[in-house]
N, C-alpha and C. Protein backbone atom coordinates (compact mmCIF):
# COMPACT_ATOMS: atom_id res chain seq x y z
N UNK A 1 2.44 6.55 -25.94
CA UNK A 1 3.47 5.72 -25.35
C UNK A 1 3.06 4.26 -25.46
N UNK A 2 4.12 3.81 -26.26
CA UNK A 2 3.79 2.38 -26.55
C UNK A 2 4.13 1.62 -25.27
N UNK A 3 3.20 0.05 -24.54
CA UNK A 3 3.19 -0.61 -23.98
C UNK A 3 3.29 -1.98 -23.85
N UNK A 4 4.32 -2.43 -23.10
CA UNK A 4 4.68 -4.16 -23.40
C UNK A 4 3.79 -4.83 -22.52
N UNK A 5 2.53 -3.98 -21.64
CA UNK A 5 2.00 -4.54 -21.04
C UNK A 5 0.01 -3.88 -21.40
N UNK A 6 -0.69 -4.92 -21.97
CA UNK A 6 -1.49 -4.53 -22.90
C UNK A 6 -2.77 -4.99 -21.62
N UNK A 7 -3.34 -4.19 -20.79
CA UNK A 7 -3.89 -5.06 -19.85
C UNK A 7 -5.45 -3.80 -19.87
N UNK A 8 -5.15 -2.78 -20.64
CA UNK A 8 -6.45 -1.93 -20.28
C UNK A 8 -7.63 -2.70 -20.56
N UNK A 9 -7.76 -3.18 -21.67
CA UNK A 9 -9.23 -3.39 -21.81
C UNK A 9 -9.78 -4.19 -21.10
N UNK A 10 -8.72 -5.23 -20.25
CA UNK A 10 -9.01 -5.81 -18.54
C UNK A 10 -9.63 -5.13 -17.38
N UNK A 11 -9.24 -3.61 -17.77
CA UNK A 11 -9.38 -2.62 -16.55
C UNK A 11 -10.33 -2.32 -17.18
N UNK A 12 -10.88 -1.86 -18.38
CA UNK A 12 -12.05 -1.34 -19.16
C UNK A 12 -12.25 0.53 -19.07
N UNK A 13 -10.47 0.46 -18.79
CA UNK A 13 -10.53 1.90 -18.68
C UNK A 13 -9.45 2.16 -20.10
N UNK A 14 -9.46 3.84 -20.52
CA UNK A 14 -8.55 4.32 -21.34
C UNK A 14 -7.53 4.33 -20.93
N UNK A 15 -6.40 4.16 -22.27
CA UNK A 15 -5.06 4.24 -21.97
C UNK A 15 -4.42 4.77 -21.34
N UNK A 16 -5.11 6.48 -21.33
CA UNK A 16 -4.84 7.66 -20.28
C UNK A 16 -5.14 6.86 -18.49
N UNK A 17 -6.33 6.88 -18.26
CA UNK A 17 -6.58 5.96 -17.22
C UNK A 17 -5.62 5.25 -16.40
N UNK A 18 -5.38 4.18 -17.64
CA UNK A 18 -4.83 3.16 -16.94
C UNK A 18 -2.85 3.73 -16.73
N UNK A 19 -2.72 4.57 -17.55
CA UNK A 19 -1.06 5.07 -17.05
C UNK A 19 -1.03 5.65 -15.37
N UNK A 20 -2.55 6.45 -15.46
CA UNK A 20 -2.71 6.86 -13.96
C UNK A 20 -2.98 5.86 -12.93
N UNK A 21 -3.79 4.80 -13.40
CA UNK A 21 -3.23 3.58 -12.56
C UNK A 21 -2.18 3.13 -12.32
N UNK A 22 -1.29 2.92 -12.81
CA UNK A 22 0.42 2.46 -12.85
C UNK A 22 0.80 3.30 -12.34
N UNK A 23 0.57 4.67 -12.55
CA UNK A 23 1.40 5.87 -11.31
C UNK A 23 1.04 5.62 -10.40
N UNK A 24 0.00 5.48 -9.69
CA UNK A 24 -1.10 5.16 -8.11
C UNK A 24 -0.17 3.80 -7.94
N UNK A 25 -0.48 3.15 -8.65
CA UNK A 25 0.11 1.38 -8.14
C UNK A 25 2.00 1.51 -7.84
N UNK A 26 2.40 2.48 -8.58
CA UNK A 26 4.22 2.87 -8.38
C UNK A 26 4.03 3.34 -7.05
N UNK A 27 3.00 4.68 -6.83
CA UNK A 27 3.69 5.65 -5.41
C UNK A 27 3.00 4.24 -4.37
N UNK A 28 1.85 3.68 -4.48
CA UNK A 28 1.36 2.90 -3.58
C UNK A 28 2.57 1.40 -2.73
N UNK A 29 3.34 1.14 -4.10
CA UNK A 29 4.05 0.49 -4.13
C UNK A 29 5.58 1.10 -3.07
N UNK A 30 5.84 2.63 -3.65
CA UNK A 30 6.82 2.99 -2.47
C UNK A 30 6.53 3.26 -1.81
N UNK A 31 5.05 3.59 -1.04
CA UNK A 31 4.68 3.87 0.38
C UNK A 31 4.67 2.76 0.88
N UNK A 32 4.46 1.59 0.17
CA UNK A 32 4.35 0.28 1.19
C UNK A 32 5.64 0.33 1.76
N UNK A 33 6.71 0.15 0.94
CA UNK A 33 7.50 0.16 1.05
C UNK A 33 8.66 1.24 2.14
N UNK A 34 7.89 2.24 2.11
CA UNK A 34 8.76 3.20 3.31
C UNK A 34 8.18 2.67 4.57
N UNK A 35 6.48 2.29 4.82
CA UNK A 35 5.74 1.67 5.73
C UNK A 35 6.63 0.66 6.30
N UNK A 36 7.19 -0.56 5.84
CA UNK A 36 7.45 -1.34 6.04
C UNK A 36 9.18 -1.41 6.70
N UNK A 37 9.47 -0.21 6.10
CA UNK A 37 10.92 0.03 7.02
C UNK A 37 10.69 -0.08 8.03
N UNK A 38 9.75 1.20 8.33
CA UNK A 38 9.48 2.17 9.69
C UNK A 38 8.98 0.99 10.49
N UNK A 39 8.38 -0.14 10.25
CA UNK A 39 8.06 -1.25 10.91
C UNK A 39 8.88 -2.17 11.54
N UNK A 40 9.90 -2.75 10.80
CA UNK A 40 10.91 -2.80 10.69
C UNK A 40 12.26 -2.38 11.50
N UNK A 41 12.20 -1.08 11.29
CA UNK A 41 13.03 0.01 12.30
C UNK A 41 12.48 -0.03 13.81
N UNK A 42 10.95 -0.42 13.53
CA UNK A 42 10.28 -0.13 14.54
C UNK A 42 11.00 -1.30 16.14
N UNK A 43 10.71 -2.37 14.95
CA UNK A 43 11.03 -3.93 15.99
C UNK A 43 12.99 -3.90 16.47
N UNK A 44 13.25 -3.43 15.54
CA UNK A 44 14.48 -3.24 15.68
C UNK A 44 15.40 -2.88 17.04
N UNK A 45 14.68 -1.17 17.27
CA UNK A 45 14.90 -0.57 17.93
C UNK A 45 14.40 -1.61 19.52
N UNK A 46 12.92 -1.58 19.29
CA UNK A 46 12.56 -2.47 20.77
C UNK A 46 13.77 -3.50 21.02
N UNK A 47 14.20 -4.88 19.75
CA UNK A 47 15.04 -5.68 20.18
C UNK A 47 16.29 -4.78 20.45
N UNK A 48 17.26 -3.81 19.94
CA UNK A 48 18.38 -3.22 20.63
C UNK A 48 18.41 -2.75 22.05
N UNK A 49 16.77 -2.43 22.26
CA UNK A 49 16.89 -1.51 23.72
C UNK A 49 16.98 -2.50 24.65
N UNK A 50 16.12 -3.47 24.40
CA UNK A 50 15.33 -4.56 25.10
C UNK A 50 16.82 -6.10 25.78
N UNK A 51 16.81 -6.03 24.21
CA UNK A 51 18.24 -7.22 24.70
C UNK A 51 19.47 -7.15 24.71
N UNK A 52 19.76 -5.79 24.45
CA UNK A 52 21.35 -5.66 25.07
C UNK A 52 21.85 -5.96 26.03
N UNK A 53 23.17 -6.51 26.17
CA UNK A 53 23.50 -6.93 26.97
C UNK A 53 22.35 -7.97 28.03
N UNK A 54 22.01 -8.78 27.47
CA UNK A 54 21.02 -10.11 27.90
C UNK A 54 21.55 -11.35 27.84
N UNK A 55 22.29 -11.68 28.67
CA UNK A 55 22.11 -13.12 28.48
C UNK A 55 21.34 -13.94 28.76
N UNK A 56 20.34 -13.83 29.26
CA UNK A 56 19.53 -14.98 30.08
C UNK A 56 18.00 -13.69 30.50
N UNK A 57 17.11 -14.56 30.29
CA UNK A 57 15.73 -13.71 29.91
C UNK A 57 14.66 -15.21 31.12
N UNK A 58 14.09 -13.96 31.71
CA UNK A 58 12.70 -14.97 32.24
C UNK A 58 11.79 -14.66 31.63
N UNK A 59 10.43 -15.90 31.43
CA UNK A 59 9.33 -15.61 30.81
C UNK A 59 9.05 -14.76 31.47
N UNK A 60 9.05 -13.92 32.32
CA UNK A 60 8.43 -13.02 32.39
C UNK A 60 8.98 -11.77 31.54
N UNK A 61 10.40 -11.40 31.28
CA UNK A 61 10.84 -10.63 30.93
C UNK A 61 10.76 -10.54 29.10
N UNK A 62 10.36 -11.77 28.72
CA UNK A 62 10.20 -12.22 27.54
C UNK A 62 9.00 -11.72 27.04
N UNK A 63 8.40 -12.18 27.57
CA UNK A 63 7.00 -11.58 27.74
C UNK A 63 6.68 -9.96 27.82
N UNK A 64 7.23 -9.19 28.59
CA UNK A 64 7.05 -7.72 28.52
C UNK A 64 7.89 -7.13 27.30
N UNK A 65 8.83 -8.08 26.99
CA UNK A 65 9.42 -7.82 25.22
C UNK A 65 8.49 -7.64 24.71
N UNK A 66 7.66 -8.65 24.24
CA UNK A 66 6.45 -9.23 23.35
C UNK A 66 5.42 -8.05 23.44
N UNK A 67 5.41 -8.22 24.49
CA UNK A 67 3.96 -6.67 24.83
C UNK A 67 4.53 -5.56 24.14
N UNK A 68 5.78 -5.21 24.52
CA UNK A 68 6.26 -3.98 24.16
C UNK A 68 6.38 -4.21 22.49
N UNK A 69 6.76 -5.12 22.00
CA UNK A 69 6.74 -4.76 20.56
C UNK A 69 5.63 -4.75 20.02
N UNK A 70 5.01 -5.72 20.77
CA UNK A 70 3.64 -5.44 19.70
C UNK A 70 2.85 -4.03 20.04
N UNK A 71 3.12 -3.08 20.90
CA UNK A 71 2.64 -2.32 21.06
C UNK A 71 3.09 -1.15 20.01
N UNK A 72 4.52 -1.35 19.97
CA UNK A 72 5.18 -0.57 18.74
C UNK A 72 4.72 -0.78 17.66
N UNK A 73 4.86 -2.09 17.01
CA UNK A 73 4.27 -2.79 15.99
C UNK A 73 2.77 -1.77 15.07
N UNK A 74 2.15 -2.42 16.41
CA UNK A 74 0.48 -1.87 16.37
C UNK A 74 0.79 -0.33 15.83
N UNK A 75 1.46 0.75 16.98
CA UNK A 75 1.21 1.82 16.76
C UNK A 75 1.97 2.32 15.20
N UNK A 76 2.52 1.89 14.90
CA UNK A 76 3.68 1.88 13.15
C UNK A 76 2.65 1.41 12.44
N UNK A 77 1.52 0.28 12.71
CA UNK A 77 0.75 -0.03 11.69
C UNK A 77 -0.14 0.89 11.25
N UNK A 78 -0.85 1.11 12.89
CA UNK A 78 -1.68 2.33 12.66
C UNK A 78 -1.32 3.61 12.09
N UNK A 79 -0.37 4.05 12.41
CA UNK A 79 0.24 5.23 11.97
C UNK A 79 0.66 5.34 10.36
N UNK A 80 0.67 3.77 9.41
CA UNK A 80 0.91 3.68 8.00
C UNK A 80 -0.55 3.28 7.21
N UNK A 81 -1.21 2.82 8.59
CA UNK A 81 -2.79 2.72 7.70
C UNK A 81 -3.41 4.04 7.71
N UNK A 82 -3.11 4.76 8.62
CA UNK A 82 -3.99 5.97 8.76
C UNK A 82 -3.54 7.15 7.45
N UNK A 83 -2.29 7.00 7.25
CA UNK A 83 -1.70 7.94 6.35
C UNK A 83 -2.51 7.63 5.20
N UNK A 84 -2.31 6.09 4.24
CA UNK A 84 -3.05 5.59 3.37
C UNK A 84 -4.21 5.64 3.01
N UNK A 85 -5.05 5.65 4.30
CA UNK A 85 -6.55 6.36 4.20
C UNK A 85 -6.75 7.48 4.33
N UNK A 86 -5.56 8.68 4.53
CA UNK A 86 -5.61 10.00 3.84
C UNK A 86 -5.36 10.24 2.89
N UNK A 87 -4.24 9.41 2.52
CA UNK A 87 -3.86 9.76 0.57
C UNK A 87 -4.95 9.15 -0.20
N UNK A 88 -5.61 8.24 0.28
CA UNK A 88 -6.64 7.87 -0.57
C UNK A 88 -7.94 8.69 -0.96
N UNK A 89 -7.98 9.25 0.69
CA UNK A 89 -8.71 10.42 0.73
C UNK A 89 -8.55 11.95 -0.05
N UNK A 90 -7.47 12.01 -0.12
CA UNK A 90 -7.04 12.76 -1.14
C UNK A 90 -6.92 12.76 -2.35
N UNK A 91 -6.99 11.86 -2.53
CA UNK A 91 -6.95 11.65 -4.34
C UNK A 91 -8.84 11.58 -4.46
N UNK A 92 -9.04 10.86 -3.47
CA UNK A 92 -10.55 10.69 -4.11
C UNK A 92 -11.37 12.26 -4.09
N UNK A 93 -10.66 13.45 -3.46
CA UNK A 93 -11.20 13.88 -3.27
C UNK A 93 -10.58 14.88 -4.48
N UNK A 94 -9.51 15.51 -4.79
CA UNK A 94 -9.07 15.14 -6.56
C UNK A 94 -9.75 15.10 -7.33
N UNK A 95 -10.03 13.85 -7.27
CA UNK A 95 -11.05 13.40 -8.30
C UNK A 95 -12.10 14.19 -8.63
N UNK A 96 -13.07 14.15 -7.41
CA UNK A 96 -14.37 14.47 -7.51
C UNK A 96 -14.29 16.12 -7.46
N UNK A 97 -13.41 16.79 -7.57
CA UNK A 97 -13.30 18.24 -7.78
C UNK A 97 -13.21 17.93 -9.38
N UNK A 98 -12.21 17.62 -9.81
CA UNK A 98 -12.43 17.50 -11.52
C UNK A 98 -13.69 16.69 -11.64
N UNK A 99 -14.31 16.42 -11.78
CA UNK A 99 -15.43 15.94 -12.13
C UNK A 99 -16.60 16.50 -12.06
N UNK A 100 -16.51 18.01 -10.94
CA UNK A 100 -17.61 18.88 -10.12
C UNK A 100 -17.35 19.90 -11.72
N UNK A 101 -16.20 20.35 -11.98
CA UNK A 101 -15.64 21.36 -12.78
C UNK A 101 -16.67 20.90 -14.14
N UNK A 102 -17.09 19.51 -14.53
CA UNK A 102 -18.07 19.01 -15.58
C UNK A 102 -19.49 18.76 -15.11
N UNK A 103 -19.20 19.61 -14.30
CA UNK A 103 -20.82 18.85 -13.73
C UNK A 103 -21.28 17.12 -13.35
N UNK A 104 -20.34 16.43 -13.34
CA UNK A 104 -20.59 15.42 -13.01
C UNK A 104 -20.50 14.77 -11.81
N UNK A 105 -21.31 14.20 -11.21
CA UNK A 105 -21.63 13.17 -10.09
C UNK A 105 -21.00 11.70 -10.05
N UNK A 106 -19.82 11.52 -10.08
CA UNK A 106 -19.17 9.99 -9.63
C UNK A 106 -19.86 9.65 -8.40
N UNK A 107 -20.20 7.93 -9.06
CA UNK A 107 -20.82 7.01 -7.81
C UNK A 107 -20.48 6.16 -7.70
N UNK A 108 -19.11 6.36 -6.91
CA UNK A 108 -18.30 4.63 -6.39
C UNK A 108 -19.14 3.56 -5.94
N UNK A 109 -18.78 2.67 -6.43
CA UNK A 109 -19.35 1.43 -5.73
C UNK A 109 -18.65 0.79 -4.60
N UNK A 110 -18.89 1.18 -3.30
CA UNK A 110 -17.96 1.09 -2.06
C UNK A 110 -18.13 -0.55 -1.90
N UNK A 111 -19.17 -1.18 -2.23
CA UNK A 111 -19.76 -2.64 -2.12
C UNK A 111 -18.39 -3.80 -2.82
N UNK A 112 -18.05 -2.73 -4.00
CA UNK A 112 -17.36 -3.52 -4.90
C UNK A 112 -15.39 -3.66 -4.13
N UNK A 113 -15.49 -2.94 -3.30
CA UNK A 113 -14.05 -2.96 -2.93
C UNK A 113 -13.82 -3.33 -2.06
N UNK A 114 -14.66 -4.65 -1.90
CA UNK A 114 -14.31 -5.95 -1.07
C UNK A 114 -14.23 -7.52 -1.97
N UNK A 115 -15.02 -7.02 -3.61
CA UNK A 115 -15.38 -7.60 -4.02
C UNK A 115 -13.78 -9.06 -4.21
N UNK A 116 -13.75 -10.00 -3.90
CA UNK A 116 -12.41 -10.77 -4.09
C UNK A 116 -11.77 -10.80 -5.65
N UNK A 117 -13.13 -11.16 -6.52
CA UNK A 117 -12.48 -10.97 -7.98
C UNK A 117 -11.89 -10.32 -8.55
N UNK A 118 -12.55 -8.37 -8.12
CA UNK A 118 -12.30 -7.78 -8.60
C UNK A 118 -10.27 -7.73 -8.07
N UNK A 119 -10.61 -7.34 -6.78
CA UNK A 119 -8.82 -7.20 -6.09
C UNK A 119 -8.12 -8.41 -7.00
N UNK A 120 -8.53 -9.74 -6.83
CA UNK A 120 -7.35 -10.80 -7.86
C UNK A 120 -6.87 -10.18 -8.82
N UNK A 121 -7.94 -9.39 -9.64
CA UNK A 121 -7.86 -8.89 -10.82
C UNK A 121 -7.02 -7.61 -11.09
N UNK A 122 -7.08 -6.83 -10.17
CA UNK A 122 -6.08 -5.76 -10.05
C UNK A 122 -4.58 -6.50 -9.49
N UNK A 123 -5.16 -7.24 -8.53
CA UNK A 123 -3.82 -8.22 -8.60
C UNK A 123 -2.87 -8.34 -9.56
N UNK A 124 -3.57 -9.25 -10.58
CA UNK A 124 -2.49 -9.70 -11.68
C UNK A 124 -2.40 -8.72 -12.80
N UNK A 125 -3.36 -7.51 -12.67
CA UNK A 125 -2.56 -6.72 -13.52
C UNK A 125 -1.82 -6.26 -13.36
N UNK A 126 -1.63 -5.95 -11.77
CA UNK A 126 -0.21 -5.13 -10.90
C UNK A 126 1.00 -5.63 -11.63
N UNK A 127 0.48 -7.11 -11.24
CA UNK A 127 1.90 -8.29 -11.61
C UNK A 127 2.57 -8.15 -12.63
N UNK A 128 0.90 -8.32 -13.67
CA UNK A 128 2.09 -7.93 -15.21
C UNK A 128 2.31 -6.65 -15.54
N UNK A 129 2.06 -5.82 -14.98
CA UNK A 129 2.92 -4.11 -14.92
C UNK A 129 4.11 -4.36 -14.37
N UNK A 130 4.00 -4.94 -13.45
CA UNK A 130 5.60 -5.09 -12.79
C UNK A 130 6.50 -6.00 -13.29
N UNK A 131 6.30 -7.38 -13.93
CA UNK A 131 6.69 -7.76 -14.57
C UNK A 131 7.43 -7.20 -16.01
N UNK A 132 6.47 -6.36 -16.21
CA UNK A 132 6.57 -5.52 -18.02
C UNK A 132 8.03 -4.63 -17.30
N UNK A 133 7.63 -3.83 -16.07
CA UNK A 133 8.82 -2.79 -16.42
C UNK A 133 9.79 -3.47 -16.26
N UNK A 134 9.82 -4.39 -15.10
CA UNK A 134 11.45 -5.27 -15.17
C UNK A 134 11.89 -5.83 -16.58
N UNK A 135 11.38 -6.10 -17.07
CA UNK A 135 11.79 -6.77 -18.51
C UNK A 135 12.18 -5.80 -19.87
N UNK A 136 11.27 -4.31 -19.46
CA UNK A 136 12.08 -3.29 -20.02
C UNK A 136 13.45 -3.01 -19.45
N UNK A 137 13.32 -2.86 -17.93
CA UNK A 137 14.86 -2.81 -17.63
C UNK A 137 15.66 -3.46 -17.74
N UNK A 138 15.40 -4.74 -17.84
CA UNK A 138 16.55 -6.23 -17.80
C UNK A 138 16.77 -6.39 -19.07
């Protein structure tokens, strides 16, 4: 499968590889994305319950808004980070079953996935993946 977006040997992985990157970076991309409803939905709901029928609010009452959403907030965040660090967990764990099947020992470098360069760098390859498919579609 030919590609308008030529970025592997950036990644220094195979072509195969890097398509499985672009699948990970697609579903990662619609989980943010369902995350961010439910967040969304989340604040929503607090402002419908909260200020209906309100005309006139005391700081104090303003204030137990505030608490209350951010409490929602928080718990929607947690509840979309925690999922993410299971699917991640899951794939990594994926992984290292195919890899057991060759006898081989993968040794992530956990050090490196804070590293800033490296993330920029997955950064802008995201970009120009995403860029590439819009421009196939457009």
């Amino acid at each position: 499968m030919a590609s308008s977006v030529n970025a592997s040997s950036d990644l220094g992985v195979s072509e195969h590889h890097e398509q499985i990157i672009r699948q990970y970076m697609r579903f990662s991309r619609q989980q943010k994305s369902i995350g961010l409803r439910s967040i969304r939905a989340a604040a929503e709901d607090v402002k419908t319950q909260r200020l209906q029928n309100e005309a006139a609010l005391t700081t104090s009452e303003v204030d137990d808004i505030l608490n209350d959403l951010i409490e929602v907030l928080a718990g929607e965040f947690d509840q979309e980070i925690t999922h993410q660090y299971r699917i991640n967990t899951l794939l990594i764990k994926q992984l290292f079953e195919q890899s057991e099947q060759w006898y081989l020992k993968l040794k992530p470098n956990f050090d490196q996935l804070e590293n800033r360069q490296l993330l920029d760098k997955i950064k802008q390859y995201e970009e120009q993946v995403v860029k590439g498919n819009k421009q196939n579609k457009g």
